[in-house]
Protein backbone atom coordinates (compact mmCIF):
# COMPACT_ATOMS: atom_id res chain seq x y z
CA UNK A 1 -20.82 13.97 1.16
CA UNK A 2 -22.17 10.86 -0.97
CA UNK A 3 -24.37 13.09 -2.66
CA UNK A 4 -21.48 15.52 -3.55
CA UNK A 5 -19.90 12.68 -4.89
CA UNK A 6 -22.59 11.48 -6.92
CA UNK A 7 -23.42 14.77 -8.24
CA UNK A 8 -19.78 15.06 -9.70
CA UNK A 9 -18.87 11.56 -11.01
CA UNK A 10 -21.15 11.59 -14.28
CA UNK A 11 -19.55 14.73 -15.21
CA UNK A 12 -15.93 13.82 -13.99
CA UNK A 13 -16.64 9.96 -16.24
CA UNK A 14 -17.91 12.12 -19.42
CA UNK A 15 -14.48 14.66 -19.14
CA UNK A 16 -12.55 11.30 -19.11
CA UNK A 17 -14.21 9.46 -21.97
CA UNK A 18 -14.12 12.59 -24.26
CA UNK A 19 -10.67 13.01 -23.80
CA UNK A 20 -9.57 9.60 -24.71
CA UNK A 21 -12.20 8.55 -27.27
CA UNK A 22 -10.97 11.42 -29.82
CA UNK A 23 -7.21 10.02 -29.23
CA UNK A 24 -8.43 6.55 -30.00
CA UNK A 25 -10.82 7.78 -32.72
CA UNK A 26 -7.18 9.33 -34.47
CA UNK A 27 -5.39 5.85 -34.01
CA UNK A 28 -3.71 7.03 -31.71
CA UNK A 29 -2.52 4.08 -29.13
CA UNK A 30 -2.50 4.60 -25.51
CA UNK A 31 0.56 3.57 -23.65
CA UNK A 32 0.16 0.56 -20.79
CA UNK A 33 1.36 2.32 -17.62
CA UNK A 34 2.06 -0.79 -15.99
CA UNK A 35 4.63 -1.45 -18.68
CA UNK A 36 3.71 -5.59 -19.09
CA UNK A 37 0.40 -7.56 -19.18
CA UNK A 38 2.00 -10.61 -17.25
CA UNK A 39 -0.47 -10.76 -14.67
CA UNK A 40 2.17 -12.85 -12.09
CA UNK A 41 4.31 -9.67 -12.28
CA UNK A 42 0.91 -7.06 -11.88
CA UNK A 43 0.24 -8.81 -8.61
CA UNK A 44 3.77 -9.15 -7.47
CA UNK A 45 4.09 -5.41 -7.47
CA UNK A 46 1.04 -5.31 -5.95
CA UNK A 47 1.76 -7.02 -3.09
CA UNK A 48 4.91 -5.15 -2.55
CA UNK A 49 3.31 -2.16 -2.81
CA UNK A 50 0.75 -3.26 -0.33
CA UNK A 51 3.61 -4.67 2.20
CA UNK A 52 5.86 -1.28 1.74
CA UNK A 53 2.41 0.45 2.81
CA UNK A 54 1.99 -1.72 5.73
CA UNK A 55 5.40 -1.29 7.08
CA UNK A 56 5.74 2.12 6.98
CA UNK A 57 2.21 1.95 9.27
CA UNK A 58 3.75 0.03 11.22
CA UNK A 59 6.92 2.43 11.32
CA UNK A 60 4.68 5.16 12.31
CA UNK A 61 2.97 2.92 14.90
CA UNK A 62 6.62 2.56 16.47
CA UNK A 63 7.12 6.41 16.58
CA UNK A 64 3.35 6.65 17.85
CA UNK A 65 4.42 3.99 21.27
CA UNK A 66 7.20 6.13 21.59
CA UNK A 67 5.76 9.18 21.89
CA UNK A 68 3.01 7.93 23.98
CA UNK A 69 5.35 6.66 26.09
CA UNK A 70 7.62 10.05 25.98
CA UNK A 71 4.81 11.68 27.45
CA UNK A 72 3.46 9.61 30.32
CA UNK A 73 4.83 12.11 32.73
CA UNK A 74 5.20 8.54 35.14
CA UNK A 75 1.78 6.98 34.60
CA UNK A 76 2.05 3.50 34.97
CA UNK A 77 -0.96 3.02 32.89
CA UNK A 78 0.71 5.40 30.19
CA UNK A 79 3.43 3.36 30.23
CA UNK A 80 2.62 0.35 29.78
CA UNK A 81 0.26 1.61 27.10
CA UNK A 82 3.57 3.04 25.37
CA UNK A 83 5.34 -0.28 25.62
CA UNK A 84 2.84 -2.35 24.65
CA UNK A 85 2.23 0.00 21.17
CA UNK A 86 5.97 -0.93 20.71
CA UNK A 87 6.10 -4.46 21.23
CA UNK A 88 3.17 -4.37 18.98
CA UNK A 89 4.85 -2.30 16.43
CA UNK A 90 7.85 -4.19 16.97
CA UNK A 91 6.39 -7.76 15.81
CA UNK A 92 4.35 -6.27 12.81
CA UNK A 93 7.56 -5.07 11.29
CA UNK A 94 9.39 -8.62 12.08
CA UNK A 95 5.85 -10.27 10.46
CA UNK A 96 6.17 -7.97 7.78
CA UNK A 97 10.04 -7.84 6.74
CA UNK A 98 9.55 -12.24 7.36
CA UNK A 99 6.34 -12.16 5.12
CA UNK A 100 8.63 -9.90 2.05
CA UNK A 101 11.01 -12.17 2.47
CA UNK A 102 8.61 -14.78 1.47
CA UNK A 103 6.93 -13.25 -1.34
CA UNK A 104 9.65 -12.05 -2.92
CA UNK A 105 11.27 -15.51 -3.09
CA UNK A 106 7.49 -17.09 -4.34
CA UNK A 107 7.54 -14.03 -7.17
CA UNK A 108 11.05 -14.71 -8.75
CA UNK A 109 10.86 -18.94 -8.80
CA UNK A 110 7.42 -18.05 -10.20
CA UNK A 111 8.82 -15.65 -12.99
CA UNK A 112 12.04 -16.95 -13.31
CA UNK A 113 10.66 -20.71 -13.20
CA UNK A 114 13.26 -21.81 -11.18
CA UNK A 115 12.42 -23.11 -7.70
């Protein structure tokens, strides 16, 4: 699979580079997707995307006990396995919702320069 990778990524980067250098070549501008070049705003969004990603993981990790436990047809072992995927699940969310809490109060004293 590496190889197949390497085999197409010096074509893929030339495709890339000879579509933008004629639109730069024209004076043309290109547009900044991320709409500012603060860098304390970049890496706040960042890490909200990153903690949005993490708690719908641990969202699906919740659904995931549940089901294992849905399914343990009386196991013990099942069941406990179940349980302890949601008590797991349970204190990732409360770590995560605690720790977006935090950032997001850091992020606007930082931009806003209030404390």
């Amino acid at each position: 699979m590496i190889e197949r990778l390497k085999k197409y990524t010096v074509p893929l980067l030339f495709l890339i580079f000879a579509i933008a250098f004629p639109a730069i070549a024209q004076g043309q501008t290109l547009e900044n997707p991320l709409v500012t070049s603060d860098i304390r705003v970049i890496i706040g969004r960042v890490i909200k995307a990153l903690l949005g990603i993490s708690g719908a993981v641990a969202l699906l990790m919740f659904v995931w006990g549940g089901f294992q436990w849905l399914i343990s047809g009386g196991s013990p072992d099942k069941i406990k396995k179940g349980k302890d995927t949601l008590l797991w699940a349970a204190l990732g969310l409360v770590i995560i919702f605690t720790s977006y809490t935090i950032v997001t109060a850091v992020i606007t004293a930082i931009t806003s320069g209030t404390v």
